[in-house]
Protein backbone atom coordinates (compact mmCIF):
# COMPACT_ATOMS: atom_id res chain seq x y z
CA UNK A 1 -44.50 0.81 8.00
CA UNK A 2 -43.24 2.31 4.91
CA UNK A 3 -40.34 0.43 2.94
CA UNK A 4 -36.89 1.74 1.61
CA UNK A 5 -34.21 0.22 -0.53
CA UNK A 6 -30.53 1.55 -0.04
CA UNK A 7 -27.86 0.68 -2.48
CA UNK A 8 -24.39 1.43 -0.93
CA UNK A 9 -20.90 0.60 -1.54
CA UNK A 10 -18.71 -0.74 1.22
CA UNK A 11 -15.58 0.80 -0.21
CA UNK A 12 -11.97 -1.29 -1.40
CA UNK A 13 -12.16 -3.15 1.48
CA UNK A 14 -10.27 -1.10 4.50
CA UNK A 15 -12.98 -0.01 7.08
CA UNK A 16 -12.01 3.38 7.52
CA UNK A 17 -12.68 3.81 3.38
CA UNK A 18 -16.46 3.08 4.28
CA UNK A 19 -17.82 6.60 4.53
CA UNK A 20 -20.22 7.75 7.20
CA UNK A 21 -23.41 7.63 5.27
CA UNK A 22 -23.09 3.69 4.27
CA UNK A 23 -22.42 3.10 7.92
CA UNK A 24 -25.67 4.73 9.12
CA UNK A 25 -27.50 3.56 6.10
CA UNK A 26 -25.99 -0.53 7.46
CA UNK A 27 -27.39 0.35 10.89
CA UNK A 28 -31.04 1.38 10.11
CA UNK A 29 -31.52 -1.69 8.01
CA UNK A 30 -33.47 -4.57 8.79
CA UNK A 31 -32.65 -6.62 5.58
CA UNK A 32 -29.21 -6.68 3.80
CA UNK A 33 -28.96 -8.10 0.42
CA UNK A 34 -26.40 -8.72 -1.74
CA UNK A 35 -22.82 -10.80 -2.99
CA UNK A 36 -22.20 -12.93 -0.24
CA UNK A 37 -18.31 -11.62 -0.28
CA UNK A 38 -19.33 -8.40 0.31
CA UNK A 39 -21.74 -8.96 2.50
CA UNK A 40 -18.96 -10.86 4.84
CA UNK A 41 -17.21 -7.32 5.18
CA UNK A 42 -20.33 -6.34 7.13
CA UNK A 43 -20.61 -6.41 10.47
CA UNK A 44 -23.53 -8.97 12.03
CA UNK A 45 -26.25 -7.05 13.96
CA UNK A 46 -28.76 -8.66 15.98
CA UNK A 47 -32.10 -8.78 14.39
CA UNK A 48 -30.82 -7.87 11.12
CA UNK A 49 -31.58 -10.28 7.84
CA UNK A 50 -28.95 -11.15 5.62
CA UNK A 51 -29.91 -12.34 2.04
CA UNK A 52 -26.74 -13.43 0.39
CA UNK A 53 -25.98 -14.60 -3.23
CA UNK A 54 -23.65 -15.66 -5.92
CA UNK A 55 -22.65 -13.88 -8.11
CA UNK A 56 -23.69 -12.74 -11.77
CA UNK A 57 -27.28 -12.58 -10.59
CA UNK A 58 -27.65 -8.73 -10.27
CA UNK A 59 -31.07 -8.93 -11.40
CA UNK A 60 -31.76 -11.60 -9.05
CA UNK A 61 -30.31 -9.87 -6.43
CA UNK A 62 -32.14 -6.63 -6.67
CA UNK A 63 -36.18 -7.85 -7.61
CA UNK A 64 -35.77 -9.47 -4.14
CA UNK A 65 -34.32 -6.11 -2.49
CA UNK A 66 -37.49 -4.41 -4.27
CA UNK A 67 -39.85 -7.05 -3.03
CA UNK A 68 -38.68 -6.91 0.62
CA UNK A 69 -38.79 -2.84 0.37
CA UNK A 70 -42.94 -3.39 -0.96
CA UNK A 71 -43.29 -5.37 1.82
CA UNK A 72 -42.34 -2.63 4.03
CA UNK A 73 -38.69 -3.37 5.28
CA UNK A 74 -35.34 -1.14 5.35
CA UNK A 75 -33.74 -2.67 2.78
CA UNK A 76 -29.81 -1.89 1.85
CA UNK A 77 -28.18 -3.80 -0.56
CA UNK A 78 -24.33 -4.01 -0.84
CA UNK A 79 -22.02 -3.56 -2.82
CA UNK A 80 -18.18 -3.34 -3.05
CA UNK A 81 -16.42 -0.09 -4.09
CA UNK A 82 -19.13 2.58 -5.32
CA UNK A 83 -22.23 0.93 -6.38
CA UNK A 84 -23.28 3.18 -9.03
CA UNK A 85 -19.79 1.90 -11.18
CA UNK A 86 -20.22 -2.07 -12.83
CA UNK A 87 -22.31 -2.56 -9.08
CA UNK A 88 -25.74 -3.02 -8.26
CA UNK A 89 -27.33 0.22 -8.55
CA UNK A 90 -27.82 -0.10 -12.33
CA UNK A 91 -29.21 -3.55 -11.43
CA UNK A 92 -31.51 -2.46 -9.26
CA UNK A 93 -32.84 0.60 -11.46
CA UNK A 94 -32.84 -1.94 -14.53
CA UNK A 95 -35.01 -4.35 -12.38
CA UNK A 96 -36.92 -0.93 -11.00
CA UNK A 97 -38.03 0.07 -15.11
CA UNK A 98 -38.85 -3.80 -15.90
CA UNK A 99 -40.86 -4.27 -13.04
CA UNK A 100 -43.80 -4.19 -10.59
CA UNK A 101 -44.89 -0.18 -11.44
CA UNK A 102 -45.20 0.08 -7.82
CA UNK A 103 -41.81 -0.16 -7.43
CA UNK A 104 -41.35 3.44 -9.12
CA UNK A 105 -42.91 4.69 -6.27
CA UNK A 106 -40.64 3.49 -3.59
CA UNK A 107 -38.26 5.27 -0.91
CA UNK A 108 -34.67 4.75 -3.27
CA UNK A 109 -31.51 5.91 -2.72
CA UNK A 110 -27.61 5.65 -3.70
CA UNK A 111 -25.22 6.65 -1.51
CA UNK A 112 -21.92 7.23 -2.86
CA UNK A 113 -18.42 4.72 -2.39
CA UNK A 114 -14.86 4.37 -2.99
CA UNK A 115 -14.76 2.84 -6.32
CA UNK A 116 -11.75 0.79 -6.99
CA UNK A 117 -10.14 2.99 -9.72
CA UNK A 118 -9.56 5.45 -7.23
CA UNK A 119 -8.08 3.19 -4.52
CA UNK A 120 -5.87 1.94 -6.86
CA UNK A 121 -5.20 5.60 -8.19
CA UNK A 122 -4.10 6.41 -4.55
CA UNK A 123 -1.92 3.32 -4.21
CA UNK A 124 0.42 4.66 -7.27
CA UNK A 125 0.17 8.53 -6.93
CA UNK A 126 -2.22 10.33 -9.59
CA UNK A 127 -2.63 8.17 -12.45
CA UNK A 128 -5.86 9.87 -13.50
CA UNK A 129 -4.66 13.34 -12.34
CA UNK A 130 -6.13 14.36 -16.35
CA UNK A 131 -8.88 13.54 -17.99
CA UNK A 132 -9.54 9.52 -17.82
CA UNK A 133 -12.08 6.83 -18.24
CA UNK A 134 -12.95 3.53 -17.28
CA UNK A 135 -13.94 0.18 -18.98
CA UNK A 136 -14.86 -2.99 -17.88
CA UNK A 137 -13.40 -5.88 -20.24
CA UNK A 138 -16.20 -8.20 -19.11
CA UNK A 139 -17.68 -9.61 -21.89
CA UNK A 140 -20.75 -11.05 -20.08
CA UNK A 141 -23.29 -8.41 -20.34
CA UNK A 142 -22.09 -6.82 -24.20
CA UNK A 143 -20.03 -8.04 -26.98
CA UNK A 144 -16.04 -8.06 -27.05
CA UNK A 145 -16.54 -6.03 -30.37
CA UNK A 146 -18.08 -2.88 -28.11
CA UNK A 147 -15.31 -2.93 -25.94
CA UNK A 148 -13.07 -2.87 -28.27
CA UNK A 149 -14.61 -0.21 -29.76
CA UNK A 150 -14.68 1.78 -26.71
CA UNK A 151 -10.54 0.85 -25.70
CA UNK A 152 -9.23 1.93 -29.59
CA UNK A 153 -11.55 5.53 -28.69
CA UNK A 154 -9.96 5.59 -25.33
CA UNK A 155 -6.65 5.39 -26.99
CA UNK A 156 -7.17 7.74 -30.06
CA UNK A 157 -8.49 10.05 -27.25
CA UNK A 158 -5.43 9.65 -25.31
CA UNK A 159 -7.04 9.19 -22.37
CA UNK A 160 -5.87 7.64 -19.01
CA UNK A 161 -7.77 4.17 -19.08
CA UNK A 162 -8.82 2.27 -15.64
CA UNK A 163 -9.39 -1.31 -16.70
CA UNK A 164 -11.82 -3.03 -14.22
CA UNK A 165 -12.30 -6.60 -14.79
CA UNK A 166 -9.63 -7.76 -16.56
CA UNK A 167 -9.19 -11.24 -16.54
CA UNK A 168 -10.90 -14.59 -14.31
CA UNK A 169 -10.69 -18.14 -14.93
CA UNK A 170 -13.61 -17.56 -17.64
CA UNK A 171 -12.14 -15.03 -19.37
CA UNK A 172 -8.41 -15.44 -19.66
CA UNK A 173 -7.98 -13.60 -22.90
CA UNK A 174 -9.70 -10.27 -22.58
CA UNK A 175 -6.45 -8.25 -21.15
CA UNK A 176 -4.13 -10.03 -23.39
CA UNK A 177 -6.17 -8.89 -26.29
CA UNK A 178 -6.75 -5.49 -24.72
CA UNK A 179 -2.97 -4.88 -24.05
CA UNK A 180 -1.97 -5.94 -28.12
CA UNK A 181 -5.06 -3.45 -29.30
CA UNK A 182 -3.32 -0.18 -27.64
CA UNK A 183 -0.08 -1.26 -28.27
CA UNK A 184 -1.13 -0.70 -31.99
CA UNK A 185 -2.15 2.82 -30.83
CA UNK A 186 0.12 3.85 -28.22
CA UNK A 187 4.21 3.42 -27.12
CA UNK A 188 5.33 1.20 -25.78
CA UNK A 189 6.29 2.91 -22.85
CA UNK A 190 3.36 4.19 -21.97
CA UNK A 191 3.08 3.38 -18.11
CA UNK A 192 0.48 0.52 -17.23
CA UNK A 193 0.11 -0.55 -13.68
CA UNK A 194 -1.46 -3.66 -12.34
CA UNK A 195 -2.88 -2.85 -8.31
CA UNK A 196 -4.35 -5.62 -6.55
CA UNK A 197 -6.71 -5.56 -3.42
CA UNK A 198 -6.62 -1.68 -3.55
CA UNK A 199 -7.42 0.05 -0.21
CA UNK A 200 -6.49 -3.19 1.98
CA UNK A 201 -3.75 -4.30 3.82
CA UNK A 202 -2.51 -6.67 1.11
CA UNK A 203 -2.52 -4.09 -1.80
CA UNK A 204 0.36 -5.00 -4.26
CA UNK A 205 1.22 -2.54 -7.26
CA UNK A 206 3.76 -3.52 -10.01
CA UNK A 207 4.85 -0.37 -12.11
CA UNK A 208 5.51 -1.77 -15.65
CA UNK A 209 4.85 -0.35 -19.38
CA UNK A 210 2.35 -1.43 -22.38
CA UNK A 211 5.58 -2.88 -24.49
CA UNK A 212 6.68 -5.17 -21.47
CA UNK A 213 2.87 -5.89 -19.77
CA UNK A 214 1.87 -9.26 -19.20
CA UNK A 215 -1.71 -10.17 -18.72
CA UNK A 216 -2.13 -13.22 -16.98
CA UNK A 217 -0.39 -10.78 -13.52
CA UNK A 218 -3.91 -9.77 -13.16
CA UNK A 219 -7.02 -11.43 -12.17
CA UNK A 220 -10.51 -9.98 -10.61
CA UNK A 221 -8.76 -8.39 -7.67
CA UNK A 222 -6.43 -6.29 -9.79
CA UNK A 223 -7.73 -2.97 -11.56
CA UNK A 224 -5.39 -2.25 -14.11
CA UNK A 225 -4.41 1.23 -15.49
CA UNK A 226 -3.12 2.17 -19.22
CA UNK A 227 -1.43 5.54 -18.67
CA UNK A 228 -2.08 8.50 -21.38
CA UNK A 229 0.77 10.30 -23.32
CA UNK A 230 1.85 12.39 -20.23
CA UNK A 231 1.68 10.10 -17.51
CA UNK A 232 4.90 9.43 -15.70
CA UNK A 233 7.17 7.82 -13.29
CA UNK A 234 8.88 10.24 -10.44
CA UNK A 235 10.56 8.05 -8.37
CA UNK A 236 8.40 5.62 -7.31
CA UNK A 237 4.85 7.50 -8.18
CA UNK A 238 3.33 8.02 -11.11
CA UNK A 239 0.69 10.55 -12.04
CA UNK A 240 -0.67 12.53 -15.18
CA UNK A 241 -0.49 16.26 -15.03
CA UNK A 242 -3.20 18.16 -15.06
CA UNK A 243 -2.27 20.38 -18.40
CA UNK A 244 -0.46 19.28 -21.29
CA UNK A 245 3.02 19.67 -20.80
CA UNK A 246 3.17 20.34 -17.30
CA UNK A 247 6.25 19.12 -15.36
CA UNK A 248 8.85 18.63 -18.11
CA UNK A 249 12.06 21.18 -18.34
């Protein structure tokens, strides 16, 4: 029997945001592997092996996913969200290049998830309506100069910035210093809003700006968005036009 490795994203968290193709993709497998949190949102299916882990072992994680699929089994591995964003799909093609060269040769594929920028995005209204980007403020995996390298471009760019990972108990500092580099960049009423557990039932938003932000409301459940120069509030959404000055009288 010939192996295959799926990588798929379960979506925010509400079932309905799992699309069709991760469902099927759950269904055929006969190994799952990946963060046991997100492997908790799947259903249990007789006969099906589950191969759960911590986390921050991505590598880990995905030479064992590659092994079982050698082996012959139908292997998915989960992730949350979209797993080609900070998810295992990089993992698994990093692992896939430093590797058994057999492994090139294996049955792969991505299919595509909800990432939690645009759950969040959809809690609010169009945030990233115009051009946007995102950045992780993890410092695990590259240096806190990069990053901030990559928020002052985001700025000078005037971009609409998602924020993912913005602060957990071992990194309590990274949002705080992110917020005081843009305020040296942008207004201070540029709209920033902090949504936790996008695309579930306990989703929480609080609509604030970069002058009155404070960090420590976030933790690794909230993705955190830096409006650009246009973004607004109208009533209680806020989005950023598409063209530059669109909207105003």
């Amino acid at each position: 029997m010939t192996g295959s490795l799926v990588v798929v994203g379960t979506g925010p968290g509400k079932a309905e945001l799992m699309t069709p193709a991760t469902a099927a993709a759950l269904a055929r497998a006969t190994d799952l592997v990946g963060y046991s949190p997100y492997l908790a949102r799947v259903p249990e299916r007789s006969g099906q092996c589950r191969h759960a882990s911590d986390n921050r072992v991505e590598l880990d994680r995905a030479r064992l996913a590659l092994s079982l699929a050698a082996s012959g089994r139908q292997v998915v591995v989960v992730s949350g969200g979209d797993p080609g964003v900070f998810a295992m799909a990089a993992a698994v093609f990093e692992a896939v290049e430093a590797g058994d060269p057999e492994w090139r040769d294996l049955d792969i594929k991505v299919e595509p998830g909800v990432t939690a920028m645009l759950a969040a995005a959809a809690e609010v209204g169009a945030p990233l309506g115009g051009d946007f980007c995102a950045i992780s403020l993890s410092d695990n995996l590259k240096a806190w100069s990069t990053v901030e390298r990559r928020l002052k471009a985001a700025a000078e760019g005037d971009f609409a910035i998602a924020l993912y990972n913005p602060a957990s108990k071992a990194r309590p500092t990274q949002l705080g210093k992110a917020f005081d580099l843009l305020r040296a960049l942008k207004t201070a009423d540029t709209p920033v809003l902090f949504v936790r557990a996008a695309g579930t039932a306990d989703a929480q938003v609080i609509t604030t700006t970069l002058g009155a932000a404070d960090p420590t409301r976030a933790d690794m459940r909230t993705l955190v968005i830096v409006g650009a120069s246009t973004t607004r509030q109208v009533g209680r959404w806020v989005y950023t036009p598409r063209s530059e000055g669109a909207g105003r009288s």
